[in-house]
PDB file of N, CA and C in Angstrom:
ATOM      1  N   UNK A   1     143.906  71.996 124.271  1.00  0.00           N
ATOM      2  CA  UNK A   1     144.595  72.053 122.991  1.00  0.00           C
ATOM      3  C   UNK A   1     144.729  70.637 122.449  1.00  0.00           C
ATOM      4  N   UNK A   2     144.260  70.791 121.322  1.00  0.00           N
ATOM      5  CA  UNK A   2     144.487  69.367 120.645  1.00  0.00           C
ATOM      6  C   UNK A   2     146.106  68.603 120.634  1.00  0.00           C
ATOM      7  N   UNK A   3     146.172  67.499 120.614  1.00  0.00           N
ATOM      8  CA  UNK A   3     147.232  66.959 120.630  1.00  0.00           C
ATOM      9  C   UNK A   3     148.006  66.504 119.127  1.00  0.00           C
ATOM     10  N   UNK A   4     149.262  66.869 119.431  1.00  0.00           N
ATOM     11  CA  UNK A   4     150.120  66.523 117.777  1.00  0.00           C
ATOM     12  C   UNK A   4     150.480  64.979 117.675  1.00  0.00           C
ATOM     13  N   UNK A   5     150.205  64.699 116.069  1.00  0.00           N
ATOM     14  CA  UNK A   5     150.646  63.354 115.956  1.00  0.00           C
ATOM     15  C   UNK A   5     152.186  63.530 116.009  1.00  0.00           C
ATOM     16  N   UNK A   6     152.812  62.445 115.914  1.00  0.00           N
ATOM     17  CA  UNK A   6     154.352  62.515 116.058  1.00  0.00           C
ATOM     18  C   UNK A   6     154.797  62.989 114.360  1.00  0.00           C
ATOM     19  N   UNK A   7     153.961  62.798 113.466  1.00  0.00           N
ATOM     20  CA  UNK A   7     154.218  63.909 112.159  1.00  0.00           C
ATOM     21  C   UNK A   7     154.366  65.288 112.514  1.00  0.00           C
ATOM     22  N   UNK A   8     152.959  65.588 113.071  1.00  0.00           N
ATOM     23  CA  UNK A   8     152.717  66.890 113.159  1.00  0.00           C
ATOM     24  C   UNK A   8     153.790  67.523 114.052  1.00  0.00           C
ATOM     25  N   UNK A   9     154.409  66.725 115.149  1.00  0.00           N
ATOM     26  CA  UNK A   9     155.443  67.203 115.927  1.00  0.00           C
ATOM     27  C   UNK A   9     156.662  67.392 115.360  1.00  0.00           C
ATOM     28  N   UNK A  10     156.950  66.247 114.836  1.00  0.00           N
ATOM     29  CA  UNK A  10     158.660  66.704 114.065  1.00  0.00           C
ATOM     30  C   UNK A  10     158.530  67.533 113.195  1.00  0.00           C
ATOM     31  N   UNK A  11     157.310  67.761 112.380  1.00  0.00           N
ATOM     32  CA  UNK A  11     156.943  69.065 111.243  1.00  0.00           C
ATOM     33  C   UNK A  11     156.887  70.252 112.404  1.00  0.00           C
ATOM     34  N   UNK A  12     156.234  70.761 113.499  1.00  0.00           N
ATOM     35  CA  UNK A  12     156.476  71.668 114.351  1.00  0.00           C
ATOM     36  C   UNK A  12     157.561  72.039 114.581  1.00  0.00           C
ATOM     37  N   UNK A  13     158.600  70.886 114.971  1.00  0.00           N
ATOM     38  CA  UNK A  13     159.915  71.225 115.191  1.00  0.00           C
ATOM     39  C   UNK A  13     160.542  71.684 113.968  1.00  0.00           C
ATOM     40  N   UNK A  14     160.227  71.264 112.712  1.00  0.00           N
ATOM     41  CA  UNK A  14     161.346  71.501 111.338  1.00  0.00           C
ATOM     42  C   UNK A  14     160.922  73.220 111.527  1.00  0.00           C
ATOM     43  N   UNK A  15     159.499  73.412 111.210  1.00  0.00           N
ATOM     44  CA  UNK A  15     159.252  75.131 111.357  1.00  0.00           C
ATOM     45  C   UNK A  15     159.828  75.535 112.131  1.00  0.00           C
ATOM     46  N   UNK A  16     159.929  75.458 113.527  1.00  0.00           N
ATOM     47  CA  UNK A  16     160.173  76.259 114.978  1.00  0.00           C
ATOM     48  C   UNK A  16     161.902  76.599 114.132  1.00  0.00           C
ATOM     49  N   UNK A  17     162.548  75.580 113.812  1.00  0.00           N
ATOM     50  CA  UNK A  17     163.901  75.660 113.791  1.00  0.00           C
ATOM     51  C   UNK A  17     164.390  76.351 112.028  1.00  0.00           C
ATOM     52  N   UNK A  18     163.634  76.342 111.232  1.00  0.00           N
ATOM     53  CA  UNK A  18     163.697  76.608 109.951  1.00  0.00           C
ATOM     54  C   UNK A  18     163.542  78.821 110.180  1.00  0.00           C
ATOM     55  N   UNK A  19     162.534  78.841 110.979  1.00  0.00           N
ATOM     56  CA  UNK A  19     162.309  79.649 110.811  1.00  0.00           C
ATOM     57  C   UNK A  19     162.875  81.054 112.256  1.00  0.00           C
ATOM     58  N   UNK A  20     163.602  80.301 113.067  1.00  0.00           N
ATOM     59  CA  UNK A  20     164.234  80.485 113.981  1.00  0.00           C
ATOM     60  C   UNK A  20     163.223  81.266 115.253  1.00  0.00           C
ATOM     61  N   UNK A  21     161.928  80.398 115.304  1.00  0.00           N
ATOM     62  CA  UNK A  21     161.134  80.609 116.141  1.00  0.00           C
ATOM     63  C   UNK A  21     161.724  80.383 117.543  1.00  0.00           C
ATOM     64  N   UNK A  22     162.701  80.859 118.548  1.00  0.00           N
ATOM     65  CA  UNK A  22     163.057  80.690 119.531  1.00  0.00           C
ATOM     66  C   UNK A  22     162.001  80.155 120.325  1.00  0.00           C
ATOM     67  N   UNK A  23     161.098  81.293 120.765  1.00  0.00           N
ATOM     68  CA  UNK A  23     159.943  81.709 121.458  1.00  0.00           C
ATOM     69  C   UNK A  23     159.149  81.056 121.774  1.00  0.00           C
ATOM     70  N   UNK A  24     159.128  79.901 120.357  1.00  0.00           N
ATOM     71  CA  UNK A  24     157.894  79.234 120.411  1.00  0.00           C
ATOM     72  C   UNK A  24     158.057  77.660 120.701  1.00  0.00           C
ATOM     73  N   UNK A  25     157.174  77.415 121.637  1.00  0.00           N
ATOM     74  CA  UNK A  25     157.594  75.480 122.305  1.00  0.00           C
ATOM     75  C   UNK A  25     156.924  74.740 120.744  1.00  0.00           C
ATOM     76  N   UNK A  26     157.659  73.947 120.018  1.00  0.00           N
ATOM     77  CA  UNK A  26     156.801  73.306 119.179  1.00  0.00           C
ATOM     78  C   UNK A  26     155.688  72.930 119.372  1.00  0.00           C
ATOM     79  N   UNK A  27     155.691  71.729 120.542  1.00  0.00           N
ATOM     80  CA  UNK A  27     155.047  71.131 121.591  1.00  0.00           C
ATOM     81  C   UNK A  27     153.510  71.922 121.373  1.00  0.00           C
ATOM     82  N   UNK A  28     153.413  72.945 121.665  1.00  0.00           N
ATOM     83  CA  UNK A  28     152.556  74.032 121.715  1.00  0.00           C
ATOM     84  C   UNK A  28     151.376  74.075 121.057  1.00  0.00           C
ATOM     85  N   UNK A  29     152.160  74.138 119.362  1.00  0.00           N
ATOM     86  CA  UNK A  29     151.682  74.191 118.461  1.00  0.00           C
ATOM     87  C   UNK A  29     150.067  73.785 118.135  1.00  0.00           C
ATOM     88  N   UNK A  30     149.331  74.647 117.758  1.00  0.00           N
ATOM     89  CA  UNK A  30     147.931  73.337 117.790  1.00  0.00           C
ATOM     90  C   UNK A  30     147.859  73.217 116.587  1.00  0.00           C
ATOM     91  N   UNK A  31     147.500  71.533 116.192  1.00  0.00           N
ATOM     92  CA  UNK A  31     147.462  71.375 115.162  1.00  0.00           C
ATOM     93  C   UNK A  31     146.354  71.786 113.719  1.00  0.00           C
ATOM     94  N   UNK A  32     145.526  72.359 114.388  1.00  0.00           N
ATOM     95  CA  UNK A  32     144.093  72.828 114.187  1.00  0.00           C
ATOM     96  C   UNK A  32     144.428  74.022 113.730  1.00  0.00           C
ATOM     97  N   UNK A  33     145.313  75.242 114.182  1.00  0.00           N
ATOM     98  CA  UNK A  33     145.284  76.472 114.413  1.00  0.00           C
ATOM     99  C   UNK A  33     145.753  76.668 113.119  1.00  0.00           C
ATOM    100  N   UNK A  34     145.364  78.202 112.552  1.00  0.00           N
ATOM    101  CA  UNK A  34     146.086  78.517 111.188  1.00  0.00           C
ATOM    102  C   UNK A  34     147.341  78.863 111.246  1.00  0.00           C
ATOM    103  N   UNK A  35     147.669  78.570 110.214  1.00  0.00           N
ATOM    104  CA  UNK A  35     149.544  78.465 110.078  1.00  0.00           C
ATOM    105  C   UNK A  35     149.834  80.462 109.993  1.00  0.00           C
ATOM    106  N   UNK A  36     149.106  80.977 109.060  1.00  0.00           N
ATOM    107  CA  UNK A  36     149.553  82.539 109.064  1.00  0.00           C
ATOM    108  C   UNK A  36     148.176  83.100 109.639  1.00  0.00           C
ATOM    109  N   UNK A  37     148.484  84.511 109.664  1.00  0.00           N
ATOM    110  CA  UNK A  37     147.462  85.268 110.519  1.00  0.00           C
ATOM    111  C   UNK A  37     146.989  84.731 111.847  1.00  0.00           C
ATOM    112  N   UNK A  38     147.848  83.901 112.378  1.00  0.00           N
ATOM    113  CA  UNK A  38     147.299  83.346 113.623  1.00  0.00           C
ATOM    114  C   UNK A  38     148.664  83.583 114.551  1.00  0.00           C
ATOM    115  N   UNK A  39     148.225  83.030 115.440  1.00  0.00           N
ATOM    116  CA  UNK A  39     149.312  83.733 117.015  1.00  0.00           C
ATOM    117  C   UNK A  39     150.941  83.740 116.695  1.00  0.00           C
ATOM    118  N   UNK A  40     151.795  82.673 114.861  1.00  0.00           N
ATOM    119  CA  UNK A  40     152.637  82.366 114.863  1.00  0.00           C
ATOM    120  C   UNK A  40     153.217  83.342 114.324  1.00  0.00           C
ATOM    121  N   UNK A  41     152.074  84.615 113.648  1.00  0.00           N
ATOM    122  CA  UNK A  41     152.219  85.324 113.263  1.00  0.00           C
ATOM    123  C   UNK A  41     153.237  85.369 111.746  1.00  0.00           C
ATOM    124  N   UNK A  42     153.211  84.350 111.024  1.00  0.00           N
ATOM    125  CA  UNK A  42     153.875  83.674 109.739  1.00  0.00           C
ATOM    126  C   UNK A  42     153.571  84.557 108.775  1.00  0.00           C
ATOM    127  N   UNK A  43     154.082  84.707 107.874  1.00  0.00           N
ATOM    128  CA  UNK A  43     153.807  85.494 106.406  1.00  0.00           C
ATOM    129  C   UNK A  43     154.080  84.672 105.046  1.00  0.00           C
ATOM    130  N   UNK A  44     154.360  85.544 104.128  1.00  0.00           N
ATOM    131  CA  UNK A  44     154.878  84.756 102.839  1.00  0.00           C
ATOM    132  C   UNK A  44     155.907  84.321 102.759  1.00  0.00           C
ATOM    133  N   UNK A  45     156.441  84.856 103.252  1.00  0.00           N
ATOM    134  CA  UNK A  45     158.120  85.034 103.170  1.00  0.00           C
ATOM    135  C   UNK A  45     158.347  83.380 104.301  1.00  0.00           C
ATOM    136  N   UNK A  46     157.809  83.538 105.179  1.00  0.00           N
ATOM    137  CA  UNK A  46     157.750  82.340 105.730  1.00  0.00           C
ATOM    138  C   UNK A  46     157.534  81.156 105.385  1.00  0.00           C
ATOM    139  N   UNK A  47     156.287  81.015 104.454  1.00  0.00           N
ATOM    140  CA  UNK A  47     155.299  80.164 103.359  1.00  0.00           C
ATOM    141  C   UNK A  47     157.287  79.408 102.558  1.00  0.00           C
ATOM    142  N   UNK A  48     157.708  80.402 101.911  1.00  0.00           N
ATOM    143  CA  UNK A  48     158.459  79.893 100.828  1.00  0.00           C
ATOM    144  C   UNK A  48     159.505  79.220 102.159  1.00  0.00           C
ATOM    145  N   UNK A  49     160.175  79.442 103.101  1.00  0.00           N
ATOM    146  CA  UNK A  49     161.103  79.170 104.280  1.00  0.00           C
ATOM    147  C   UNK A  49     161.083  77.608 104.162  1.00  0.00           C
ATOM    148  N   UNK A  50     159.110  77.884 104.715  1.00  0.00           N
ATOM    149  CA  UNK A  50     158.797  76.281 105.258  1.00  0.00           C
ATOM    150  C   UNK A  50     159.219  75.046 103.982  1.00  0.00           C
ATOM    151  N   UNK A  51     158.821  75.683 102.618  1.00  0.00           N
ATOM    152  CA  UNK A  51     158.991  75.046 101.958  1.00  0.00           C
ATOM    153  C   UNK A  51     160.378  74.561 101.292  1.00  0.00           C
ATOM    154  N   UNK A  52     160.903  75.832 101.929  1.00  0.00           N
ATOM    155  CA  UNK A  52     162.402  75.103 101.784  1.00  0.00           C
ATOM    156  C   UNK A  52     162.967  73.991 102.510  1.00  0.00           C
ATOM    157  N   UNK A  53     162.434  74.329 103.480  1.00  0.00           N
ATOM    158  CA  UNK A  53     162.886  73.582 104.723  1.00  0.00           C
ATOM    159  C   UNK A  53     162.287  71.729 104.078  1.00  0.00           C
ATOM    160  N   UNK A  54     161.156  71.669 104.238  1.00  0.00           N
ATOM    161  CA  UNK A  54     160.171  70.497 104.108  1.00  0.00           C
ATOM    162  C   UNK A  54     161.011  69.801 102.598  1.00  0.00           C
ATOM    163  N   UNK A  55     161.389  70.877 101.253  1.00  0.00           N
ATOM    164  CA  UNK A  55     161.893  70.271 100.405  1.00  0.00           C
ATOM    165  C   UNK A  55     162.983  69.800 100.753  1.00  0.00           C
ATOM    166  N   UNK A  56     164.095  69.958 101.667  1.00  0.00           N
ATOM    167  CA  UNK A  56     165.389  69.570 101.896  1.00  0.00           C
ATOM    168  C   UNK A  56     165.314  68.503 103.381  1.00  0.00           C
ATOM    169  N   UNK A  57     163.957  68.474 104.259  1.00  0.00           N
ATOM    170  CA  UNK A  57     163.936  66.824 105.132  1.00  0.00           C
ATOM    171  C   UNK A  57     163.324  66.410 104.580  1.00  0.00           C
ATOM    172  N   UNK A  58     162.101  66.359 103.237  1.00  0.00           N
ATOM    173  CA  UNK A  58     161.674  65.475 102.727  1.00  0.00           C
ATOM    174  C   UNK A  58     161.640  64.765 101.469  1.00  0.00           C
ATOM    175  N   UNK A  59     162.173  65.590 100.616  1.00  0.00           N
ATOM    176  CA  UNK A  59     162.600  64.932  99.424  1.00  0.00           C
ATOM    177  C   UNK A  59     161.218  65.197  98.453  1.00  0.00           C
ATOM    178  N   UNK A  60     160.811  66.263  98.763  1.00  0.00           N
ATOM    179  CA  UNK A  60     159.873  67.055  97.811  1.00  0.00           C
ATOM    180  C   UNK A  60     159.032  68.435  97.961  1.00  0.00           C
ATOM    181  N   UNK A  61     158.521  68.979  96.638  1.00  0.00           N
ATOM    182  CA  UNK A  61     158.631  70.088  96.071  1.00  0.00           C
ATOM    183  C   UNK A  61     157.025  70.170  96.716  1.00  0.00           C
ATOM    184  N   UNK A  62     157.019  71.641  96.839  1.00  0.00           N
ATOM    185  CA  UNK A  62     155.758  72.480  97.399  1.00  0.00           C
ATOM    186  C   UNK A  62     156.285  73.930  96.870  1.00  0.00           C
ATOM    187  N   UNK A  63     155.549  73.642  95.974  1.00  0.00           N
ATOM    188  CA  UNK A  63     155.053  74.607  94.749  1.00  0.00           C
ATOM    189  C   UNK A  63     154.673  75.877  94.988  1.00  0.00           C
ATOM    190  N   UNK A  64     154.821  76.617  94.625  1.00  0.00           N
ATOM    191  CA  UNK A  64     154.348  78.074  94.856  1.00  0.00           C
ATOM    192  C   UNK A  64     152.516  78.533  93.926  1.00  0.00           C
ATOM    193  N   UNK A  65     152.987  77.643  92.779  1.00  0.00           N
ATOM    194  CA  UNK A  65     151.850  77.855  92.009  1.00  0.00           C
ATOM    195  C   UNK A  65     150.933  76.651  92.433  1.00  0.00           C
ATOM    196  N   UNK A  66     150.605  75.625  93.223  1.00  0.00           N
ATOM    197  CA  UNK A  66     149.879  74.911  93.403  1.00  0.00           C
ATOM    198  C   UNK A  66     148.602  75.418  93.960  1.00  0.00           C
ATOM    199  N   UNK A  67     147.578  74.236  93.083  1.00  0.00           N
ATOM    200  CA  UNK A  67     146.319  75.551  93.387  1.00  0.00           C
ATOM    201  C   UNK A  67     145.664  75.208  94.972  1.00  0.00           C
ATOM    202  N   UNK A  68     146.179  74.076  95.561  1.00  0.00           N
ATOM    203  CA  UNK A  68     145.619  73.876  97.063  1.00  0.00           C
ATOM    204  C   UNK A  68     146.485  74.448  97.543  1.00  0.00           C
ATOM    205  N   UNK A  69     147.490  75.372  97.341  1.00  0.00           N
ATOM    206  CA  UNK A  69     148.303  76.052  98.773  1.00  0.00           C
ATOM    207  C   UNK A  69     147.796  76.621 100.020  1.00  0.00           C
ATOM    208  N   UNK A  70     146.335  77.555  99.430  1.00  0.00           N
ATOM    209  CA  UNK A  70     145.662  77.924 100.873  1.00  0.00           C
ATOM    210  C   UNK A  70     145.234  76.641 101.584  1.00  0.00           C
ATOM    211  N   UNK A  71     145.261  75.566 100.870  1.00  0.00           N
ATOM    212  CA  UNK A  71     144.251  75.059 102.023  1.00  0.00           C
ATOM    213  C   UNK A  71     145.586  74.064 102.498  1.00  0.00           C
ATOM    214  N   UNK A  72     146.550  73.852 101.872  1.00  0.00           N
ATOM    215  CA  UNK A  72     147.855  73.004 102.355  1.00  0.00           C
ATOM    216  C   UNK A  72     148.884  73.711 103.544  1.00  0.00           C
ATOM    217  N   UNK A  73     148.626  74.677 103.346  1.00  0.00           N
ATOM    218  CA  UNK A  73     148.944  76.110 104.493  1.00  0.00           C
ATOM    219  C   UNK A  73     148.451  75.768 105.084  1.00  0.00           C
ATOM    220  N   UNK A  74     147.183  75.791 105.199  1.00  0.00           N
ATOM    221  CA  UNK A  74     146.358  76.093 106.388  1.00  0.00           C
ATOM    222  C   UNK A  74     146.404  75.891 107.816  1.00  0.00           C
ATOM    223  N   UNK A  75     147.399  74.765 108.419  1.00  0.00           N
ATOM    224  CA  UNK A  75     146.889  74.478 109.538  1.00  0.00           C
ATOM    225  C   UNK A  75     148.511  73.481 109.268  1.00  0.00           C
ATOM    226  N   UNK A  76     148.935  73.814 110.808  1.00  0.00           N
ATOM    227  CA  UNK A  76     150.062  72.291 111.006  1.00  0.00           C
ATOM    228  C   UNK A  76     149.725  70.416 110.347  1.00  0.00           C
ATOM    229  N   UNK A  77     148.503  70.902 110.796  1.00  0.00           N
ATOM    230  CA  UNK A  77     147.461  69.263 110.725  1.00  0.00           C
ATOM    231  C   UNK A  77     147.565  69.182 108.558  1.00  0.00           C
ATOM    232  N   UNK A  78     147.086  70.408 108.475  1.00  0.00           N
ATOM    233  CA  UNK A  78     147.078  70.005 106.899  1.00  0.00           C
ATOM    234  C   UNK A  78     147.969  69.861 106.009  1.00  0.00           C
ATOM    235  N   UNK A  79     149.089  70.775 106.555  1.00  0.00           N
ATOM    236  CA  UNK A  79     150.658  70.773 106.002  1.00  0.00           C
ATOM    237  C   UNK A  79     151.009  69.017 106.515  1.00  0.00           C
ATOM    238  N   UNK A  80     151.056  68.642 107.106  1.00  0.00           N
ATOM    239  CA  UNK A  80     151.896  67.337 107.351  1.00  0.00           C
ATOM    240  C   UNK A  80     150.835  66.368 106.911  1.00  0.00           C
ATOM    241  N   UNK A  81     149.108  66.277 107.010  1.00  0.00           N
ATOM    242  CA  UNK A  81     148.623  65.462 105.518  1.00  0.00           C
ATOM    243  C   UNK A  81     149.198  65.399 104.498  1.00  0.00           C
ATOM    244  N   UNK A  82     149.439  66.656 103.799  1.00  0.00           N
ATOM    245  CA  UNK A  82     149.540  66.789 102.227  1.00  0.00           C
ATOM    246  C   UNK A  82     151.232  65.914 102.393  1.00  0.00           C
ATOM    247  N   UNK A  83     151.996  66.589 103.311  1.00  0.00           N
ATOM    248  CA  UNK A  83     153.571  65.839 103.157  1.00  0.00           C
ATOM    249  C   UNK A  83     153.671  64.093 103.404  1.00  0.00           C
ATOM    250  N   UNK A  84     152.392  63.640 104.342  1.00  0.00           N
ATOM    251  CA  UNK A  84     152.644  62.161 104.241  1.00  0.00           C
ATOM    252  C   UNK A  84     152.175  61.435 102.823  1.00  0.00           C
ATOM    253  N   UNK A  85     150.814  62.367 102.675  1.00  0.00           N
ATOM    254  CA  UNK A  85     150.423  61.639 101.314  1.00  0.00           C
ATOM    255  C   UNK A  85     151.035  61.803 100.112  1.00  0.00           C
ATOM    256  N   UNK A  86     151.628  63.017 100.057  1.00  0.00           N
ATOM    257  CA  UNK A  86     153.099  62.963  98.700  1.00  0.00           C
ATOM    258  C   UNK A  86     154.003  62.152  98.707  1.00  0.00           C
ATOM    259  N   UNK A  87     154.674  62.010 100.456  1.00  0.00           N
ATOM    260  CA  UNK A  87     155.463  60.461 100.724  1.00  0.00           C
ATOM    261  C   UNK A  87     155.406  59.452 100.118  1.00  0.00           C
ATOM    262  N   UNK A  88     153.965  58.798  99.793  1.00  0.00           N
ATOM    263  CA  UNK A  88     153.391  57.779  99.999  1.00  0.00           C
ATOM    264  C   UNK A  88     153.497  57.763  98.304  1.00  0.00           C
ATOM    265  N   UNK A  89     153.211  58.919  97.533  1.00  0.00           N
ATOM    266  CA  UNK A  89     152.955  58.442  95.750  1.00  0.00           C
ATOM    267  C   UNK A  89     153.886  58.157  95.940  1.00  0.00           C
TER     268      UNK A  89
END
């Protein structure tokens, strides 16, 4: 299993705990793996959670209508790209 950057880890942990994933070791997480339809078994309803969550430790908005959401979803690894490089504008 691929290994998490220390982004990708504290973003593992904000989900695990946002979304009251007991079950699941953040740690775990692969960063590669898809965020829904995959073993975390995530939905929509989840989608808007995370984004609550991410808007209130990071100090910005993830859009519902944005047209990269599938691919900003996609994967632990791509969710915490898109959040460092919004950091950064």
């Amino acid at each position: 299993m691929p290994t998490q950057t220390a982004a990708e880890h504290e973003l593992a942990l904000l989900i695990v705990d946002a979304l009251n994933l007991e079950t699941i070791d953040p740690a775990q997480i692969d960063p590669h793996a898809p965020l829904f339809g995959g073993d975390l078994g995530l939905d929509s309803i989840d989608a808007l959670e995370i984004a609550l969550a991410v808007s209130k430790r990071y100090g910005m908005q993830l859009r519902s209508d944005h047209p990269d959401n599938q691919r900003i979803f996609s994967s632990l690894h791509a969710l915490s790209e898109h959040i460092e490089r919004e950091r950064t504008v």
